[in-house]
Protein backbone atom coordinates (compact mmCIF):
# COMPACT_ATOMS: atom_id res chain seq x y z
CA UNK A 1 -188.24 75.90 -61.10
CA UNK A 2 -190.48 73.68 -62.59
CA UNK A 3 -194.51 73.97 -62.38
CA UNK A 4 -195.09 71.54 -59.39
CA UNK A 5 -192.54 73.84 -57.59
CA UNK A 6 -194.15 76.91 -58.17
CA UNK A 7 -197.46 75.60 -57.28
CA UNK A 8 -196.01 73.52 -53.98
CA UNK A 9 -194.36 77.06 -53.04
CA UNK A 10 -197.93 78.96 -53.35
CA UNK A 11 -199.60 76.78 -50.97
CA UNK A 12 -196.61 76.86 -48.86
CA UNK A 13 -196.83 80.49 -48.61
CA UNK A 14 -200.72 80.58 -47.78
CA UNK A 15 -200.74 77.92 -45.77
CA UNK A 16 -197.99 79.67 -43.47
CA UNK A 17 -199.95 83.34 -44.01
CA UNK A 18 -203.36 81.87 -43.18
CA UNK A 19 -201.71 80.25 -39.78
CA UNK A 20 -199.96 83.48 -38.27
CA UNK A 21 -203.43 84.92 -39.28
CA UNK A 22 -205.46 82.38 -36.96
CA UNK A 23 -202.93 82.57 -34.23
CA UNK A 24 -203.42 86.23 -34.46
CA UNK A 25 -206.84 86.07 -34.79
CA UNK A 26 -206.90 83.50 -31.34
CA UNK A 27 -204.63 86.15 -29.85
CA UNK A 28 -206.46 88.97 -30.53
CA UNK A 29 -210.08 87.85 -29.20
CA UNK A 30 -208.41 85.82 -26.09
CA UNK A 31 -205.56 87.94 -24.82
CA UNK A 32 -206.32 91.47 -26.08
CA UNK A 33 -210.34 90.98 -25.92
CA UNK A 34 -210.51 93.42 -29.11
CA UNK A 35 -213.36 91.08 -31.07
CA UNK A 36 -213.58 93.13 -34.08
CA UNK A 37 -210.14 92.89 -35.15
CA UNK A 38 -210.31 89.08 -34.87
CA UNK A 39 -213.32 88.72 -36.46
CA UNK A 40 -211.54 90.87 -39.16
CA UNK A 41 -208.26 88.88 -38.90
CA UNK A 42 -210.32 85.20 -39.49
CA UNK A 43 -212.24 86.73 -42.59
CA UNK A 44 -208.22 87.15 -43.92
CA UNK A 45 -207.58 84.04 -43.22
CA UNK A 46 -210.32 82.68 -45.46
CA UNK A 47 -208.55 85.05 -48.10
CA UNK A 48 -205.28 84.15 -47.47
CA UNK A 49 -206.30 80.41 -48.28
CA UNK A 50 -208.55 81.26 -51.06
CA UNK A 51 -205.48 83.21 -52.78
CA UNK A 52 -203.10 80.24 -52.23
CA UNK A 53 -205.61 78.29 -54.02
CA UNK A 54 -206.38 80.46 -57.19
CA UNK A 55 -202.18 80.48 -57.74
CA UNK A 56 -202.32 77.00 -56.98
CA UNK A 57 -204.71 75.69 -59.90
CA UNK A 58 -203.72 79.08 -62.01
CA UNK A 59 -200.57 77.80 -63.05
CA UNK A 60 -201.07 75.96 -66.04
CA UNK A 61 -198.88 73.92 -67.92
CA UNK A 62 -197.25 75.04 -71.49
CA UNK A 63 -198.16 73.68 -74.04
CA UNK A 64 -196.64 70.51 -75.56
CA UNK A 65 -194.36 69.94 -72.06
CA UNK A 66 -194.71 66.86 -70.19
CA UNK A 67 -197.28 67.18 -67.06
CA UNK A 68 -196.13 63.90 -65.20
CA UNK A 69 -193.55 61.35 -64.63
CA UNK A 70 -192.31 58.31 -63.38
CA UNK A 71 -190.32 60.28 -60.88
CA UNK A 72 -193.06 62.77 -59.81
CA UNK A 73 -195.20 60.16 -59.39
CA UNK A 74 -192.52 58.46 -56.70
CA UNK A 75 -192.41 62.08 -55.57
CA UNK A 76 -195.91 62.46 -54.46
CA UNK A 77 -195.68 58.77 -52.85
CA UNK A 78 -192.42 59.37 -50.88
CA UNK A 79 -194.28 63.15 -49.66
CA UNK A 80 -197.50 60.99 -49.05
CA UNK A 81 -195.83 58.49 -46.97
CA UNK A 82 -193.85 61.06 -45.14
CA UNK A 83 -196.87 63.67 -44.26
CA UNK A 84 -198.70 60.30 -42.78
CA UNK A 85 -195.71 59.31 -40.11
CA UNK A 86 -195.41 62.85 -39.40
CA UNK A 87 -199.45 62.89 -38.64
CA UNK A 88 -198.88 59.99 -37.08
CA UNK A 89 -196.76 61.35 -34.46
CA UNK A 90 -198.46 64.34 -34.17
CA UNK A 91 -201.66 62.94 -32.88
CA UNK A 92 -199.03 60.87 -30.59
CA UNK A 93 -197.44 63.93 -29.05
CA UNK A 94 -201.44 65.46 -29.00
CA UNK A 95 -202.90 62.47 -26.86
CA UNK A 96 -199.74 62.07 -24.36
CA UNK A 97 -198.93 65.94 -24.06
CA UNK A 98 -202.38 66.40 -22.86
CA UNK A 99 -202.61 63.63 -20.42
CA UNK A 100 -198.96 65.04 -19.24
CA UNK A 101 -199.95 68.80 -19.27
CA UNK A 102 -203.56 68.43 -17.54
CA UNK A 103 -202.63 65.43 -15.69
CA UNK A 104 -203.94 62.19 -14.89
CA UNK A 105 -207.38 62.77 -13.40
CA UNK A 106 -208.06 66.09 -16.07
CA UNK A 107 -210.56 65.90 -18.67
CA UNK A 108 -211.04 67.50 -22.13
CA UNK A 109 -214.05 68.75 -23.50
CA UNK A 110 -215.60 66.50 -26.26
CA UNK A 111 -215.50 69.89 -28.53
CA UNK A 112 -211.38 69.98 -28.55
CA UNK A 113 -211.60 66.91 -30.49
CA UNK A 114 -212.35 67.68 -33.61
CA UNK A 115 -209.72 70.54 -33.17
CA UNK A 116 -207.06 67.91 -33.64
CA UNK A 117 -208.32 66.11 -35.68
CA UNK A 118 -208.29 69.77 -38.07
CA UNK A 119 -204.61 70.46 -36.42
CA UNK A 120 -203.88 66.60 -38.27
CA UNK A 121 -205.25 67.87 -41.74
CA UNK A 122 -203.08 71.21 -41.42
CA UNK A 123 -200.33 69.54 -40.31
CA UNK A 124 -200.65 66.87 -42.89
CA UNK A 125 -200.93 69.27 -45.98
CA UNK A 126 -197.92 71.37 -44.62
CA UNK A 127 -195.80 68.70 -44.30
CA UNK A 128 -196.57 66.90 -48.05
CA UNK A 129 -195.53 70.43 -49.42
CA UNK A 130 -192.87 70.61 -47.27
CA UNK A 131 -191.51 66.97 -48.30
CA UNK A 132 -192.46 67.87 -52.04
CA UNK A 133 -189.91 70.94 -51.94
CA UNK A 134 -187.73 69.53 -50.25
CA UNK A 135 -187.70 66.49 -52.88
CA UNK A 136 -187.57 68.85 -55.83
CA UNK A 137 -184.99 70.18 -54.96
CA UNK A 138 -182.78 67.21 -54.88
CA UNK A 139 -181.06 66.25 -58.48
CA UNK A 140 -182.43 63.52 -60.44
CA UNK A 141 -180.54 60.24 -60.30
CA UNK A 142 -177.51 60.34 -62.99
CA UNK A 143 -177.08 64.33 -62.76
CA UNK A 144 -174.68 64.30 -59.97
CA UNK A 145 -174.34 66.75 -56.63
C-alpha cells in the first residue's frame, strides 16, 4: 500500500466516523431530546475530522522515493472528474426529491440551502477518495490481472 493509499484510507475512515457522529448527533437532539449528549456528540465530530486530518498530512514520504507520477496525476483527474458527475447528480436527486417529497405547492426555507450545498462538498470529498481507492487498487497497465 503505497502512501496516497494510506492517506486516501485515513480520510476515508474520518470522513465516515465524523458522519455516523452528526447523524447521531441530529438523532440525539431531535428524536431523543437529550441536548447534552449531542452537543457532546458534534464536539466529536470536530475531532473525528481533525484526527483524519493530522494522519492525513502526517504521512510523509521516505526519503529518496518518488512523490508523483504520470499515472497519479491521471489518477487524481479521473477521481476529480468522477466526484463532479456524482455531485452533479446529487444536487439533481436534491432539487427533484424535494419538489416530489413536499409537493408541488411546498416551500423550503431559504436556511436548508446552504445545507446542500455542504451535503455537495461532503459528498464530493467522499466520493474522490472513494474513486482514488478504488483506482489504486487496479494494476498498472502492462502488469496484468
Amino acid at each position: 500500500m503505497n502512501r496516497q493509499q494510506k492517506r486516501t484510507l485515513a480520510i476515508l475512515i474520518s470522513i465516515s466516523a465524523a458522519l455516523i457522529l452528526a447523524i447521531a448527533a441530529v438523532v440525539t437532539r431531535h428524536v431523543l431530546q437529550a441536548r447534552s449528549l449531542s452537543i457532546l456528540l458534534v464536539f466529536s465530530v470536530a475531532a473525528t475530522a481533525c484526527a483524519g486530518a493530522v494522519v492525513f498530512f502526517r504521512l510523509r514520504p521516505r526519503q529518496g522515493t518518488v512523490m508523483f507520477d504520470e499515472r497519479d496525476r491521471e489518477i487524481q483527474r479521473n477521481a476529480s472528474l468522477s466526484a463532479f458527475g456524482s455531485v452533479f447528480f446529487f444536487l439533481m436527486l436534491a432539487s427533484f426529491a424535494t419538489a416530489f417529497i413536499l409537493g408541488e405547492k411546498a416551500s423550503i426555507p431559504v436556511t436548508c440551502l446552504p445545507l446542500i450545498v455542504a451535503g455537495a462538498g461532503i459528498f464530493y470529498a467522499y466520493a474522490f477518495f472513494v474513486s482514488l481507492v478504488i483506482q489504486y487498487g487496479r494494476p498498472k497497465k502492462g502488469e496484468g490481472l
